[in-house]
N, C-alpha and C. Protein backbone atom coordinates (compact mmCIF):
# COMPACT_ATOMS: atom_id res chain seq x y z
N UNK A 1 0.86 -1.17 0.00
CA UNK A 1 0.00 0.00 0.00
C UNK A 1 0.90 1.23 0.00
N UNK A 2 0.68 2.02 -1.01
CA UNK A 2 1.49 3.75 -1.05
C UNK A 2 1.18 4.04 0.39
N UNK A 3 2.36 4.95 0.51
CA UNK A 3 2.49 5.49 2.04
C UNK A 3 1.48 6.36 2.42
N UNK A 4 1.17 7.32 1.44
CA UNK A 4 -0.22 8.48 1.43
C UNK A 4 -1.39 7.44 2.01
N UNK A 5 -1.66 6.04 1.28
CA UNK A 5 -3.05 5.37 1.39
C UNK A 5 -3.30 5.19 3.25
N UNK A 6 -1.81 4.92 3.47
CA UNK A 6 -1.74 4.11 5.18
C UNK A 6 -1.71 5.31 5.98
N UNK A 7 -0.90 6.73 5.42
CA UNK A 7 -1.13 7.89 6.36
C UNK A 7 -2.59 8.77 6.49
N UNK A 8 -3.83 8.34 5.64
CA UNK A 8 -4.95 8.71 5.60
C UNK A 8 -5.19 7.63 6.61
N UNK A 9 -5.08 6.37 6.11
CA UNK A 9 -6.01 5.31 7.21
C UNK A 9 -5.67 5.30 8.57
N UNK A 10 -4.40 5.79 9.30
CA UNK A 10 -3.95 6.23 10.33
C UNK A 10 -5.00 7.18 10.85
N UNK A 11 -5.03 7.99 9.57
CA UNK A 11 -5.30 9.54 10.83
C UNK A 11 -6.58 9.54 10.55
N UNK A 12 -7.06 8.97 9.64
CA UNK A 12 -8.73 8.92 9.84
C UNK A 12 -9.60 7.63 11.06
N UNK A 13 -8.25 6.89 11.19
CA UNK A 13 -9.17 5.79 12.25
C UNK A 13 -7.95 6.10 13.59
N UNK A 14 -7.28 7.01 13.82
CA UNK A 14 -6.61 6.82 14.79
C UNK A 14 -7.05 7.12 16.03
N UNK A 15 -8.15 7.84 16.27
CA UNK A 15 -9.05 7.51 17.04
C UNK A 15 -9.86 6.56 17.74
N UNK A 16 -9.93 5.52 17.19
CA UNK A 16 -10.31 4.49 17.08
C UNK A 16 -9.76 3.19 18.09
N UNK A 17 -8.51 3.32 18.02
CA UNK A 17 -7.31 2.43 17.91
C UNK A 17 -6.63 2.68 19.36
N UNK A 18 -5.71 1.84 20.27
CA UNK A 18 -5.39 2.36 21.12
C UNK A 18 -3.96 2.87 20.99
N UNK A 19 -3.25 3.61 21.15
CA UNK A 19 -2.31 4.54 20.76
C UNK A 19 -0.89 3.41 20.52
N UNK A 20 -0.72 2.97 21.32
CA UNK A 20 0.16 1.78 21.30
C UNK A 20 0.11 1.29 20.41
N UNK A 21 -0.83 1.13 19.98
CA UNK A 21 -0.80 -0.04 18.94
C UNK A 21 -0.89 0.56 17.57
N UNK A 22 -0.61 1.88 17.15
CA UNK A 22 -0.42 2.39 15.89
C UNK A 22 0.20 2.24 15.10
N UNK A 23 1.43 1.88 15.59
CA UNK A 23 2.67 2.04 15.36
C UNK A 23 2.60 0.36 14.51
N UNK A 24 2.01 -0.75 15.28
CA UNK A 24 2.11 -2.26 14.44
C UNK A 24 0.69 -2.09 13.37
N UNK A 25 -0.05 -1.35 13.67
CA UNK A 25 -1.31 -1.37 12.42
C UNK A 25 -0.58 -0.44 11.08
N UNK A 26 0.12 0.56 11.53
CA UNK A 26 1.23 0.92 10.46
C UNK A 26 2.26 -0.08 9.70
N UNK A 27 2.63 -0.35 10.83
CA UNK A 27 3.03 -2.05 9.81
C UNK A 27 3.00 -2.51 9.24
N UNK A 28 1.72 -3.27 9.63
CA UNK A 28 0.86 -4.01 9.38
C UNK A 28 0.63 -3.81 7.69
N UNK A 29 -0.26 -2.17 7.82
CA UNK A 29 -0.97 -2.21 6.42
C UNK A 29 0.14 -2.05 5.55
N UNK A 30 1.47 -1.32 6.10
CA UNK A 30 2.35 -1.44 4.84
C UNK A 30 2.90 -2.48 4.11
N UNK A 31 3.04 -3.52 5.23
CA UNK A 31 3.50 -4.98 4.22
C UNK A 31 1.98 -5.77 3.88
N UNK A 32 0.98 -4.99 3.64
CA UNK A 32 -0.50 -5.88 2.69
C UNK A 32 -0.25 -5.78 1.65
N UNK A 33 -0.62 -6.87 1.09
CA UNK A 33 -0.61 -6.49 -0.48
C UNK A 33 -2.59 -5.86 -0.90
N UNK A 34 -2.53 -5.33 -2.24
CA UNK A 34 -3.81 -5.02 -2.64
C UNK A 34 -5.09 -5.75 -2.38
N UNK A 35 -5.01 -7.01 -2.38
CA UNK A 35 -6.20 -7.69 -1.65
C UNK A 35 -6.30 -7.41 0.12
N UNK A 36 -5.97 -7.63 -0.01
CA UNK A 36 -6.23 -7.42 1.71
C UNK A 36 -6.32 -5.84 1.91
N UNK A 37 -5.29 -5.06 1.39
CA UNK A 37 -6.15 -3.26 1.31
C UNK A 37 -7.30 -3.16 1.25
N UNK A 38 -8.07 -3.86 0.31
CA UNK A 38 -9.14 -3.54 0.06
C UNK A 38 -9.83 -4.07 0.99
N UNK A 39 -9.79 -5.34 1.89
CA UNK A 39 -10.67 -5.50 2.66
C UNK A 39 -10.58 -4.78 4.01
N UNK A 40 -9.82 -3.67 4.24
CA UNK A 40 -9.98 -2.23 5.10
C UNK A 40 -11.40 -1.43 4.85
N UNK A 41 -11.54 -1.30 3.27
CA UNK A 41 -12.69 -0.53 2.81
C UNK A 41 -13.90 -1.11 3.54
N UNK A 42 -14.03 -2.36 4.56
CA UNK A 42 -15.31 -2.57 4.86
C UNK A 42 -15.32 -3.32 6.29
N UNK A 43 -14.01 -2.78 7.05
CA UNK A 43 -14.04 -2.49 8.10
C UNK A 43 -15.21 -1.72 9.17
N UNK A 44 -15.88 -2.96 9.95
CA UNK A 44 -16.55 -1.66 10.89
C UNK A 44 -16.31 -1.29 12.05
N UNK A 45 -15.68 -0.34 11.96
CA UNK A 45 -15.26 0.19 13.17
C UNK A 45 -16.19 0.45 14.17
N UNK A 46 -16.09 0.42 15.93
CA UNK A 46 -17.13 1.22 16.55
C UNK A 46 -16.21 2.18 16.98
N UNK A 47 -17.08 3.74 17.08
CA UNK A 47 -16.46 4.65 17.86
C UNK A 47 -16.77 4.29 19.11
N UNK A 48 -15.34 4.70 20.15
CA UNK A 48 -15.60 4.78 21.55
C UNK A 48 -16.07 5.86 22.01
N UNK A 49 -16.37 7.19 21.65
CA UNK A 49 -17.27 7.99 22.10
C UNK A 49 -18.64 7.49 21.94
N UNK A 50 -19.31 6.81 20.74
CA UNK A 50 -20.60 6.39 20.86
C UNK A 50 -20.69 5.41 21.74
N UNK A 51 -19.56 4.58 22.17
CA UNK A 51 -20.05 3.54 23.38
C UNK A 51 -19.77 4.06 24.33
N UNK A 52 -18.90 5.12 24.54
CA UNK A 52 -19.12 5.79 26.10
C UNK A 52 -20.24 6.93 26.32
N UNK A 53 -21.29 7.83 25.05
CA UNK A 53 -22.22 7.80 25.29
C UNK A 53 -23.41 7.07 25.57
N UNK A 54 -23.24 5.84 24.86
CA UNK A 54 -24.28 4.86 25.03
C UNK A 54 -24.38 4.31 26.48
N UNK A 55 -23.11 3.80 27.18
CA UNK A 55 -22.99 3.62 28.46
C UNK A 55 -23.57 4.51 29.89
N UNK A 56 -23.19 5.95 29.23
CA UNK A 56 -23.64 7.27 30.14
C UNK A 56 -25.37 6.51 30.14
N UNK A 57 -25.79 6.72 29.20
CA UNK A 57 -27.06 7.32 29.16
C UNK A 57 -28.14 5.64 28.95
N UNK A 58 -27.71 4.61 28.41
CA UNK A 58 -28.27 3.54 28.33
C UNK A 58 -27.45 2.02 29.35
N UNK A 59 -26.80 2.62 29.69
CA UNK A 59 -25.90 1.49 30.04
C UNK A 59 -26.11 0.17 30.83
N UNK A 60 -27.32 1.22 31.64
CA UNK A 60 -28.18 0.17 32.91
C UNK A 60 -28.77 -0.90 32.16
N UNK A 61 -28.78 -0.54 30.51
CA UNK A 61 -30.09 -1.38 29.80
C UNK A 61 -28.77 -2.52 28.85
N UNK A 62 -28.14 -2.27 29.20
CA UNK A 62 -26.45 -3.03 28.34
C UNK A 62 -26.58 -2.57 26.80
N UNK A 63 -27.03 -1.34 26.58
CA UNK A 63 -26.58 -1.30 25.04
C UNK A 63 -25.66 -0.89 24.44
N UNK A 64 -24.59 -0.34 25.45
CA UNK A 64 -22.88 0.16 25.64
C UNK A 64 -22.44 -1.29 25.48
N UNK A 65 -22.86 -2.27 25.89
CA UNK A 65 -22.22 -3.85 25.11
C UNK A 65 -22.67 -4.30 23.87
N UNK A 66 -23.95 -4.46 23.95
CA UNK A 66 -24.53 -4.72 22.46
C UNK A 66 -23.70 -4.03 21.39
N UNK A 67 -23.98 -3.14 21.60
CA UNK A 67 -23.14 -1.98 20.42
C UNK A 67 -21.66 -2.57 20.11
N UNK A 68 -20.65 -3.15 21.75
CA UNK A 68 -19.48 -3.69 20.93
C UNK A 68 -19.62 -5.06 20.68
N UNK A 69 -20.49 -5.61 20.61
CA UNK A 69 -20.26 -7.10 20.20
C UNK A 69 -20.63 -7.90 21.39
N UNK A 70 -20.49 -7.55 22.70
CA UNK A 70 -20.52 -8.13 23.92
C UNK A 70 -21.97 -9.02 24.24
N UNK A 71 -22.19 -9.48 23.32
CA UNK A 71 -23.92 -10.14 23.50
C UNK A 71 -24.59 -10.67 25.13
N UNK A 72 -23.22 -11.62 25.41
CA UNK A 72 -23.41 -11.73 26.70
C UNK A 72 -23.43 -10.89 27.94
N UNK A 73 -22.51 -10.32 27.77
CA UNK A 73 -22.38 -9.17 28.77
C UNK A 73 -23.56 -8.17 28.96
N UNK A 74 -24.06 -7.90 27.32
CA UNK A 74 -25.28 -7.21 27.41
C UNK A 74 -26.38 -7.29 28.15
N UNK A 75 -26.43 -8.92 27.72
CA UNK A 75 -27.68 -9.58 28.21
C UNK A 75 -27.68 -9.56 30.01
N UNK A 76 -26.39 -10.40 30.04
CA UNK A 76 -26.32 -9.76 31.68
C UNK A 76 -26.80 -8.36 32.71
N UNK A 77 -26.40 -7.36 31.97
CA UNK A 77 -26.24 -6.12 32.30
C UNK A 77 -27.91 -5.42 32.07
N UNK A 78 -28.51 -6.52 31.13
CA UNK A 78 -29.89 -5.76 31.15
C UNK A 78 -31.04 -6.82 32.06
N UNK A 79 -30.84 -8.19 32.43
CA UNK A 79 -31.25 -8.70 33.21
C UNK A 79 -31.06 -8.06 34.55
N UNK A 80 -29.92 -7.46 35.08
CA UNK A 80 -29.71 -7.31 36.25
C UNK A 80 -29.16 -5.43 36.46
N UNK A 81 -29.73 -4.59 35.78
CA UNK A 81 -29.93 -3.21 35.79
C UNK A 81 -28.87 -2.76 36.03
N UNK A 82 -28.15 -3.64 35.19
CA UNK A 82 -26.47 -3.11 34.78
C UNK A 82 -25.13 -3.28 36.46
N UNK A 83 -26.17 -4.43 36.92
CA UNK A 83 -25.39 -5.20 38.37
C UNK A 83 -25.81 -4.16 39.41
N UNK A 84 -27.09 -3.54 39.50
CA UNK A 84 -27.40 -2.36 40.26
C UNK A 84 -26.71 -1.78 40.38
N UNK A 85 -26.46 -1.25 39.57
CA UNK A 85 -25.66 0.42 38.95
C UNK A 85 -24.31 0.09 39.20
N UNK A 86 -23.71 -1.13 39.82
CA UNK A 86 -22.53 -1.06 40.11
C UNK A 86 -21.84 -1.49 38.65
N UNK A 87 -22.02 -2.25 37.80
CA UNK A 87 -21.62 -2.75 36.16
C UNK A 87 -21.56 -1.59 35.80
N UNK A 88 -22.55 -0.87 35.58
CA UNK A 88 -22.62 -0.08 34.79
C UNK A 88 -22.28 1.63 35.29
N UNK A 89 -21.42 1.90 36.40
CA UNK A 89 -20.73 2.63 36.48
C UNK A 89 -18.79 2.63 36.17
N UNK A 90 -18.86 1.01 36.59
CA UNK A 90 -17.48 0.17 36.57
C UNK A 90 -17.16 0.72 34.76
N UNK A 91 -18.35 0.17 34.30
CA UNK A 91 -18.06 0.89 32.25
C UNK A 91 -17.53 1.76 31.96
N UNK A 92 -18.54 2.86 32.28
CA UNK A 92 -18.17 4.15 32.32
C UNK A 92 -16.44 4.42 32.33
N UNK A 93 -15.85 3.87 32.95
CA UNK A 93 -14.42 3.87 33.05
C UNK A 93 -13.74 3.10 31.94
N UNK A 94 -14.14 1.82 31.73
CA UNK A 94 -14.01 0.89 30.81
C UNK A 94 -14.27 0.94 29.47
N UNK A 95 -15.17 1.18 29.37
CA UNK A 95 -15.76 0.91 27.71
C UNK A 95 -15.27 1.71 26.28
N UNK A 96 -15.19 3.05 26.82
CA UNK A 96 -13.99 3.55 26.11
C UNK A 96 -12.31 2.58 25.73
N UNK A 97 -12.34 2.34 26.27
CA UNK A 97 -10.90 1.47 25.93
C UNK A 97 -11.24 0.29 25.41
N UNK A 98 -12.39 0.20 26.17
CA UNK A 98 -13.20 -1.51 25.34
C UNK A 98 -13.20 -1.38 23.97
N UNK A 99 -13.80 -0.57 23.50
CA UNK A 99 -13.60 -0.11 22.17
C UNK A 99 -12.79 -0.22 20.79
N UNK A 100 -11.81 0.70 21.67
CA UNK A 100 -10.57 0.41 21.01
C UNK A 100 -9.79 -0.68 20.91
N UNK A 101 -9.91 -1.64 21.79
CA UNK A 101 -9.66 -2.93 21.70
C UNK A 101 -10.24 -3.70 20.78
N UNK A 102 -11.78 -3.54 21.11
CA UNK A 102 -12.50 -4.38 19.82
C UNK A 102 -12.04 -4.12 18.60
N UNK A 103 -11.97 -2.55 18.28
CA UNK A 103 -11.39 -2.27 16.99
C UNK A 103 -10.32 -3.07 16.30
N UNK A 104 -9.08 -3.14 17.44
CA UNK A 104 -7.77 -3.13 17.27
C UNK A 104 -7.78 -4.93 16.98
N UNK A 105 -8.63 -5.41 17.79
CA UNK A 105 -8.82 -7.03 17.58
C UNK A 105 -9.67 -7.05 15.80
N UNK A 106 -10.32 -6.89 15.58
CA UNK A 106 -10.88 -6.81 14.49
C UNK A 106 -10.50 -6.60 13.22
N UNK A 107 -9.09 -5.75 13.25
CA UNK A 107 -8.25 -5.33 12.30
C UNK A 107 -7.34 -6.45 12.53
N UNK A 108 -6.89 -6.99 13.20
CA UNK A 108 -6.07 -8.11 12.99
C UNK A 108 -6.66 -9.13 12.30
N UNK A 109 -7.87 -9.27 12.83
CA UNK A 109 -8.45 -10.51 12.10
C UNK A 109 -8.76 -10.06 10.68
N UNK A 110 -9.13 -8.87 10.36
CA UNK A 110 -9.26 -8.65 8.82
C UNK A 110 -7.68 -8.69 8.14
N UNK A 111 -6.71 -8.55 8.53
CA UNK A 111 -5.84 -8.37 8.11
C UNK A 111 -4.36 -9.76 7.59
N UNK A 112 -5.08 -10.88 8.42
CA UNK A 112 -5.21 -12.35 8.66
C UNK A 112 -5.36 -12.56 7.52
């Protein structure tokens, strides 16, 4: 991949991503060849601001998990009113980084 293609995909998902780990997704996309570039184009990312709003404001109901994939956790968290508020304040701290993890896991596996 041209260096321009990987310094857009940096700074448009570097947000995303946890900072540490920029530096090997830079890597990464530079030794892809064109098939696998292209399967970046359909990457879905979640933002961690939408799951740390979702958490603020829905969280008791687990849709700050749903949203990352966490099916179980969700389900937990909405059976039991997010562990009476104690889950779902513990997030609040968490889920932001949760995020970026999921991301960062997800790009490996597309990149596989």
């Amino acid at each position: 991949m041209n260096p321009q293609a990987v310094n857009q995909f940096i700074t448009l998902n570097a947000d995303k991503f946890p900072t540490h780990c920029l530096p090997a997704i830079r890597a990464r996309i530079e030794a892809m060849d064109d098939d696998q570039c292209d399967a970046l184009a359909y990457l879905s990312l979640k933002d961690p601001l939408v799951a740390l709003l979702l958490s603020i404001f829905t969280g008791s109901l687990g849709v700050d998990r749903f949203y990352l994939g966490d099916i179980g956790q969700g389900i937990g968290k909405l059976l039991t009113g997010g562990g009476c508020g104690i889950w779902w304040f513990i997030d609040l701290f968490f889920v932001y980084d949760a995020a970026k993890r999921k991301n960062y896991e997800q790009f490996i596996k597309c990149t596989y």
